[in-house]
Structures are given as C-alpha cells and as structure tokens.
Protein backbone atom coordinates (compact mmCIF):
# COMPACT_ATOMS: atom_id res chain seq x y z
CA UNK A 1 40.22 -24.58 -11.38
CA UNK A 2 38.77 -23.32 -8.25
CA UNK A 3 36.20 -21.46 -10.33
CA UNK A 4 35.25 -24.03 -12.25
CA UNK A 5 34.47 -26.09 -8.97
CA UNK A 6 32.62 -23.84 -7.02
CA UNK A 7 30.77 -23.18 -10.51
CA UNK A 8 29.83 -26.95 -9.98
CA UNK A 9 28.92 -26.75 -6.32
CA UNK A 10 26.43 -23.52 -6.92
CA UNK A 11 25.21 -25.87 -9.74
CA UNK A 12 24.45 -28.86 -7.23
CA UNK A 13 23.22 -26.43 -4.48
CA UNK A 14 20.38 -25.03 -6.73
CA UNK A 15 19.88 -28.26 -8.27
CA UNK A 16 19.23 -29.34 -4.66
CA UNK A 17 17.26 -26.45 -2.73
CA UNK A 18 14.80 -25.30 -5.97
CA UNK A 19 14.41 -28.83 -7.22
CA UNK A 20 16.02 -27.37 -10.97
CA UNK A 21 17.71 -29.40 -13.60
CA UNK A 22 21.08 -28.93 -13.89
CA UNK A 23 20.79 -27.32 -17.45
CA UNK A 24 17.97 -24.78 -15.66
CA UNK A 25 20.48 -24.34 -12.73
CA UNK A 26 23.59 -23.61 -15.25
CA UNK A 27 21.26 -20.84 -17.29
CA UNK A 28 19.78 -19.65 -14.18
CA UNK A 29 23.18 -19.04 -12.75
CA UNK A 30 24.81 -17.03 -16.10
CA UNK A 31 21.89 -14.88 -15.98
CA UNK A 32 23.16 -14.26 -12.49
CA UNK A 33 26.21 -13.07 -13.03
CA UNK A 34 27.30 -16.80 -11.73
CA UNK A 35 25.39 -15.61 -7.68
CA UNK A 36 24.17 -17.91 -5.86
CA UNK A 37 22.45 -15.86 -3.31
CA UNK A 38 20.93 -13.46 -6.99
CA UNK A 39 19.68 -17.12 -8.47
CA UNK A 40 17.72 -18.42 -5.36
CA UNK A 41 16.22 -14.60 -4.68
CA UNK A 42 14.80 -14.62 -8.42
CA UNK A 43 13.51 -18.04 -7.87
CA UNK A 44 11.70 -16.74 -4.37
CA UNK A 45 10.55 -13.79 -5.99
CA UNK A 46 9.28 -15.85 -8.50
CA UNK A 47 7.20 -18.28 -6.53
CA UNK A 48 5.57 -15.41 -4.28
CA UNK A 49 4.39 -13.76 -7.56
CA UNK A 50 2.53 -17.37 -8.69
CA UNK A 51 1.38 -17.72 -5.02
CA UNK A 52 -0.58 -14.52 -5.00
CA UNK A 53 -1.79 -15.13 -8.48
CA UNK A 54 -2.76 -18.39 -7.45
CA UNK A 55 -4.66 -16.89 -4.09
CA UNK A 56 -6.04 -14.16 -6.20
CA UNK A 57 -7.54 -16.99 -8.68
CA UNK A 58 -8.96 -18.93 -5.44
CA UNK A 59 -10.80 -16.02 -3.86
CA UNK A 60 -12.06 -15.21 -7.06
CA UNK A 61 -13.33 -18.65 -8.21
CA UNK A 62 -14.26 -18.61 -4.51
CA UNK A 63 -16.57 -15.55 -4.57
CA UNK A 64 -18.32 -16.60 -7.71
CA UNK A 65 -18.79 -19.55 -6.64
CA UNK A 66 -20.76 -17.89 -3.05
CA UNK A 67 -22.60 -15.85 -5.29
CA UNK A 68 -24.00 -18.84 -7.79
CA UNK A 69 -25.14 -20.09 -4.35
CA UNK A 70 -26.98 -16.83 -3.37
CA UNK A 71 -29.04 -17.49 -6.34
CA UNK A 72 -30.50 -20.38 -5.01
CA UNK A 73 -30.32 -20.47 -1.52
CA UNK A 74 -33.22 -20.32 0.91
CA UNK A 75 -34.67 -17.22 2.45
CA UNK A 76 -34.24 -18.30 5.84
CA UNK A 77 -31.77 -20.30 6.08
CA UNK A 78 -28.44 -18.55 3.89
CA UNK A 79 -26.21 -21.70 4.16
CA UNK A 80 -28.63 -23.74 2.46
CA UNK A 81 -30.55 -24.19 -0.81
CA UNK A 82 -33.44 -26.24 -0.04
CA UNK A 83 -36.22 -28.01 -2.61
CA UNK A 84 -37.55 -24.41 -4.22
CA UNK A 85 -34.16 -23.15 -4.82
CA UNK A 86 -32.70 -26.93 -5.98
CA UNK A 87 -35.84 -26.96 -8.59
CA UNK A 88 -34.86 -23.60 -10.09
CA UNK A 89 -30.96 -24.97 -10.15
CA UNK A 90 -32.25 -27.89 -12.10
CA UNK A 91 -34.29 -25.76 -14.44
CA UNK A 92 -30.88 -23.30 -15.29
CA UNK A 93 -29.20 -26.90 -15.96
CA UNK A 94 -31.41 -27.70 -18.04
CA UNK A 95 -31.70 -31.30 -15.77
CA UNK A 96 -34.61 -33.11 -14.30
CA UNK A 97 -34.32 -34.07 -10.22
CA UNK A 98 -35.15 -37.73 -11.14
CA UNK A 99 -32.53 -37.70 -14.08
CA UNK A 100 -28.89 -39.58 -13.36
CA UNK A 101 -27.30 -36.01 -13.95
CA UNK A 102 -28.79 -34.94 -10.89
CA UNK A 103 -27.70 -37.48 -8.72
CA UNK A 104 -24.01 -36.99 -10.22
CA UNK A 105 -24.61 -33.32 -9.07
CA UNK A 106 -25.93 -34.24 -6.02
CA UNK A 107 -22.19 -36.48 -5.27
CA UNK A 108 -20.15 -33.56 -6.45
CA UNK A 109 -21.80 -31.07 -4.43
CA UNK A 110 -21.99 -33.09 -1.51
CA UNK A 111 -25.98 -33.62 -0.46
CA UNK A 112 -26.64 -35.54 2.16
CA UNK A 113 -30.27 -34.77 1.64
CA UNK A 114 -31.86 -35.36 -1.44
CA UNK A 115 -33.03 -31.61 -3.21
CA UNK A 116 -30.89 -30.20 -0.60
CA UNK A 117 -27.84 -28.56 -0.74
CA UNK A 118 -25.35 -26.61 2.00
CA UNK A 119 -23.28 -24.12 1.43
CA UNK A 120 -19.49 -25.47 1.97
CA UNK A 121 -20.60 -28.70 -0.16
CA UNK A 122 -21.56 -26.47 -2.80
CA UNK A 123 -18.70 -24.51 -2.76
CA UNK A 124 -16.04 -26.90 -2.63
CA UNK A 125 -17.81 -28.92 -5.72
CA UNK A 126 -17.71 -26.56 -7.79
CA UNK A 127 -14.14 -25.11 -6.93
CA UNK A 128 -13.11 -28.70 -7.61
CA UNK A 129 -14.47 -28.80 -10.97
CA UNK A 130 -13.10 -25.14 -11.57
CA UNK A 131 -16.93 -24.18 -12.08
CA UNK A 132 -17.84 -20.88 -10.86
CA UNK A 133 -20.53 -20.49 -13.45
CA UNK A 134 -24.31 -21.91 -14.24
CA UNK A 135 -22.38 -22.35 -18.02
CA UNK A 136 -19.44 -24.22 -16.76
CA UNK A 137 -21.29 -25.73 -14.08
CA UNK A 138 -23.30 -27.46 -17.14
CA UNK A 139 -20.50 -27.97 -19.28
CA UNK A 140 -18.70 -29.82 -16.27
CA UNK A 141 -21.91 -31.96 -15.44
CA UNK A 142 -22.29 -33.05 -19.47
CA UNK A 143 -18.13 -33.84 -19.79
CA UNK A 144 -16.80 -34.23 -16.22
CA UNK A 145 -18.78 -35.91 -14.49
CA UNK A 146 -20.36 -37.98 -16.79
CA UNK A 147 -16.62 -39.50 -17.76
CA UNK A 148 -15.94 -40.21 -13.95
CA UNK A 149 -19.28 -42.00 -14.12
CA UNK A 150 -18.44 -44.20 -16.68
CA UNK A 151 -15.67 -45.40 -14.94
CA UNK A 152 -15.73 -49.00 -12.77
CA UNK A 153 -14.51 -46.80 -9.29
CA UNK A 154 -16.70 -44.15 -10.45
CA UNK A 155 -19.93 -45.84 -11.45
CA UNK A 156 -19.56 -47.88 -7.97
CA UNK A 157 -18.77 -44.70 -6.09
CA UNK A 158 -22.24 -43.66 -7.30
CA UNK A 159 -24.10 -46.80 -6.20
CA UNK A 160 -22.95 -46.23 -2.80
CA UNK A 161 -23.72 -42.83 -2.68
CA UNK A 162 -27.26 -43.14 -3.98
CA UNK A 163 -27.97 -45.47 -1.21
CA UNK A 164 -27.11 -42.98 1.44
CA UNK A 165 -28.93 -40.08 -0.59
CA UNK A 166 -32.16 -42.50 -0.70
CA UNK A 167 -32.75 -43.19 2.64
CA UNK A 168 -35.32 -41.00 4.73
CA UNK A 169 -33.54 -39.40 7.38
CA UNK A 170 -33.18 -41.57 10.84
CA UNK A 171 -33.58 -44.77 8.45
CA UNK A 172 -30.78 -47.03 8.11
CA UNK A 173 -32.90 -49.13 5.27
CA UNK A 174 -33.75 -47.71 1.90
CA UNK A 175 -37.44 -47.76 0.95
CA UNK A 176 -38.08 -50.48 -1.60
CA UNK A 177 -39.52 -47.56 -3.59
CA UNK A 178 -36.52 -45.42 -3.17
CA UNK A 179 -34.42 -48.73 -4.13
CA UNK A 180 -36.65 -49.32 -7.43
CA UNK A 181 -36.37 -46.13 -8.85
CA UNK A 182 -32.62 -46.03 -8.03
CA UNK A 183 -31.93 -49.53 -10.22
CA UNK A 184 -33.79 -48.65 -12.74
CA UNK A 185 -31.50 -45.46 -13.07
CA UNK A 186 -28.52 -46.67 -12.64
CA UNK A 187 -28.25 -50.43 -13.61
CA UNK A 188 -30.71 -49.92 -16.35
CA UNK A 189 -27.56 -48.14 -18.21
CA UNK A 190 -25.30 -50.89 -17.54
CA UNK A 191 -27.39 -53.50 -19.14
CA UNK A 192 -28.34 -55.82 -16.11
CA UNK A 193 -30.40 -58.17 -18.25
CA UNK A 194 -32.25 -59.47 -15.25
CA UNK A 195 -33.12 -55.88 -13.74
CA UNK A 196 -36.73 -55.81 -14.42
CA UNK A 197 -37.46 -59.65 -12.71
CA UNK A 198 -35.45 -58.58 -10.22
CA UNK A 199 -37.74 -55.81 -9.30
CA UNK A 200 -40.68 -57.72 -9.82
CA UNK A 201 -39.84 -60.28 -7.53
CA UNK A 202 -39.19 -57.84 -5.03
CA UNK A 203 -43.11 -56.22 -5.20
CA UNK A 204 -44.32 -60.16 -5.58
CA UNK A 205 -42.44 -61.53 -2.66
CA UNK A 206 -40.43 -59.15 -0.72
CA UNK A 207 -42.33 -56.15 -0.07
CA UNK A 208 -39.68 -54.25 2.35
CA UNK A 209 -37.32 -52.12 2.95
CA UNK A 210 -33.69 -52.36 1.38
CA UNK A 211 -30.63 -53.16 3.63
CA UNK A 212 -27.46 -51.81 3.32
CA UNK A 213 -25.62 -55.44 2.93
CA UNK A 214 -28.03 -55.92 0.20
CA UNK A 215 -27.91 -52.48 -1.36
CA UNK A 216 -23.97 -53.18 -2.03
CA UNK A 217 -23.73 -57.07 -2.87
CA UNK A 218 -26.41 -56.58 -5.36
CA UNK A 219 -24.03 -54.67 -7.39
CA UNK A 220 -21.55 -57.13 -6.95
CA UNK A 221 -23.75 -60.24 -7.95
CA UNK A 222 -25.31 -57.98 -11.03
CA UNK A 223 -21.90 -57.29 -12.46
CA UNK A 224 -21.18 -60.85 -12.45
CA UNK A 225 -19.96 -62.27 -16.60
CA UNK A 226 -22.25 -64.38 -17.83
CA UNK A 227 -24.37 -64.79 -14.90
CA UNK A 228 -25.97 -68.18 -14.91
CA UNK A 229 -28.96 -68.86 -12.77
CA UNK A 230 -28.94 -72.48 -13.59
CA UNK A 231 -25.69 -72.91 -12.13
CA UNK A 232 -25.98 -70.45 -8.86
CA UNK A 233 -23.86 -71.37 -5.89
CA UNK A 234 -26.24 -71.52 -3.17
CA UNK A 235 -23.17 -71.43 -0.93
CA UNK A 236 -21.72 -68.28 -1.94
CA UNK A 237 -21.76 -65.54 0.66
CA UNK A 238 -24.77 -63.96 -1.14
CA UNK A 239 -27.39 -62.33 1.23
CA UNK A 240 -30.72 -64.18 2.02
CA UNK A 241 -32.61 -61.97 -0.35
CA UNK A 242 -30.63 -63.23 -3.70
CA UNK A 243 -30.98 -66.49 -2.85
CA UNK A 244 -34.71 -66.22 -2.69
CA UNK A 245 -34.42 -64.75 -5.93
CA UNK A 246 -32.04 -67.40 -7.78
CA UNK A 247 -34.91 -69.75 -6.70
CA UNK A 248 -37.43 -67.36 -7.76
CA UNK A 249 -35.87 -67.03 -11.17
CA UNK A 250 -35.14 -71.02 -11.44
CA UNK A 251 -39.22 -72.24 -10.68
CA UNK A 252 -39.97 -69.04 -13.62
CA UNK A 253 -37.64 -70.86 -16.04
CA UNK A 254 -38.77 -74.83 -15.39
C-alpha cells in the first residue's frame, strides 16, 4: 500500500514540476525503474538537447540571414542597404519599388525610410518569417505576407504604416503626391468606388499636404457599407477635408 501511494505522489510531482500528463508521467516513471530523481534528469537532459538545437537553428538562420544583407548593403555604410542596393533586392524578388509587395516588404523589414533598409530591421524580418533566403524570402512575400494583408488588422496595419513611410523626413504631413499614389495602391484593391473623385477633388480644390488625422479617418469613412453621400451626417466627427468633399460630391450629382 505504501508503494502504491508514493507511486501516486511521484506521479503528481512530475505531473506538477515538467507540466506531463499523468499517462506521460506513469510511462515516464516505468521506464525509470519507478525514480523520481532518473525521470526529471531525462526530462532535463532532454530539454538542454532541444535548447542547443534550437540556438544552433537561431545562429544559423541568423548568419544567413547577415549574409543576404551583405549582398545588398551599402559600401559605406555596412548597417545599411540604401536605394542602389534596395533596387537590386527588388530585381532578385522579382518586385517593382512602386508595387504593394514592396511596401509589405518594406513593414516586415522595418523601413523607416522609403528604399532604405538597416540592418537589425532586416534581420529580425526575415528571422520572423523563417526566411534566410532570396527563395524563401519570395515565397514568404507571395504567401505570408500577402495573407496578413488581406486581413481587416492587417490591411489597416498597412495604411498606417504607409503614412509614416510616405512622409519626407522632418515632415509631419504627407505630400498630396505621396498620398495619391498611396490610395491608389492600396484602396484601389479594396474597391473604394469613390477613390478616383476623391483624388480629383483633392488636385481641384485642395492642393496640400495630407494630415495625419486625415490620413487615418479617411480609411475609416472609405470602409463605410453602403456609403451614401446623399444622406452624409454633416455632424459626424469627420475632419474638415471630407466634409468639403461630401459637398463636393453632392453639387457633382445635382
């Protein structure tokens, strides 16, 4: 009897410090010779083996990754692959700098400068997309990232980003050139019916930079069901700019 329960408490003390079932901690503890102190030493043995593996992997992934980088990277500055080496990136892709691939690229690798990108950015990208080839690099770009983007979080995770990536550095605004190009890329795929008035009221009548405020709620009034101009609320908390275009769009359609 006293066996059979201190069978049962080696069963719930494995159970409890290596996070086993008890039908793993029963056949762990047979193959033991029914030792406790045998059982946990094979499961600590165990779990430094998959650690090194596992560190092994990383460096590895790690150091392809570095060298994928050295391909590109500028000649004076080794931390950082500017426009030259980001145009012969795109070529190995087999992508185009104005094409959405390369702004999904651009998020994943971190930029924070459009055609540029550093070193750790690059790195941790492409370790997080288990990438440490041009091949998989592609593959990921095609499958990956192009899933994420398809997404509601994702796609809007992109809008943001390309905002920041836009601007010219020091500006807080986007360029309304900048901001063109950058709906036409990315809305023009989610079917904003109204996307091409919308930029041509902005050459007609605005003329100027794009805020930040308006950058994000435009999103938000674009993904709007069955968006009615007609029936606008004028006292929604819509920035200044849609407003003027409501009205814009409601004197075109009288």
């Amino acid at each position: 009897m006293a066996n059979r329960q201190q069978s049962a408490d080696d069963i719930r003390q494995l159970m409890g410090i290596a996070n086993l079932s008890e039908r793993d901690s029963l056949k762990l503890l047979r193959s033991s010779n029914w030792d406790l102190n045998l059982a946990l030493n094979k499961i600590f043995s165990e779990q430094q083996i998959n650690t090194k593996t596992t560190n092994k992997s990383n460096v590895a992934y790690t150091q392809n990754v570095n060298k994928i980088f050295d391909t590109y990277k500028d000649d004076q500055e080794k931390d950082l692959i500017s426009i030259d080496g980001t145009m012969k990136l795109c070529e190995d892709l087999g992508i185009e700098p104005t094409q959405l691939e390369f702004l999904l690229l651009s998020h994943q690798l971190g930029s924070e400068r459009i055609g540029e990108f550093k070193r750790d950015g690059f790195v941790k990208g492409c370790f997080q997309l288990q990438a440490d080839s041009i091949e998989k690099l592609a593959d990921s770009l095609n499958t990956t990232l192009k899933e994420q983007f398809q997404t509601e979080e994702g796609f809007r995770k992109i809008y943001n980003y390309a905002f920041l990536l836009g601007r010219q550095t020091g500006q807080k605004s986007l360029s309304l050139e900048a901001a063109i190009e950058l709906w036409r890329l990315l809305l023009s795929s989610h079917k904003f019916s109204l996307l091409e008035e919308w930029i041509r009221f902005l050459e007609e009548k605005h003329g100027k930079a794009i805020s930040r405020d308006t950058w994000y709620l435009f999103l938000d009034f674009a993904s709007q069901e069955n968006l009615d101009i007609q029936n606008y609320d004028s006292e929604g908390a819509w920035p200044i700019l849609i407003d003027e275009f409501v009205e814009y769009m409601q004197q075109q359609q009288q």
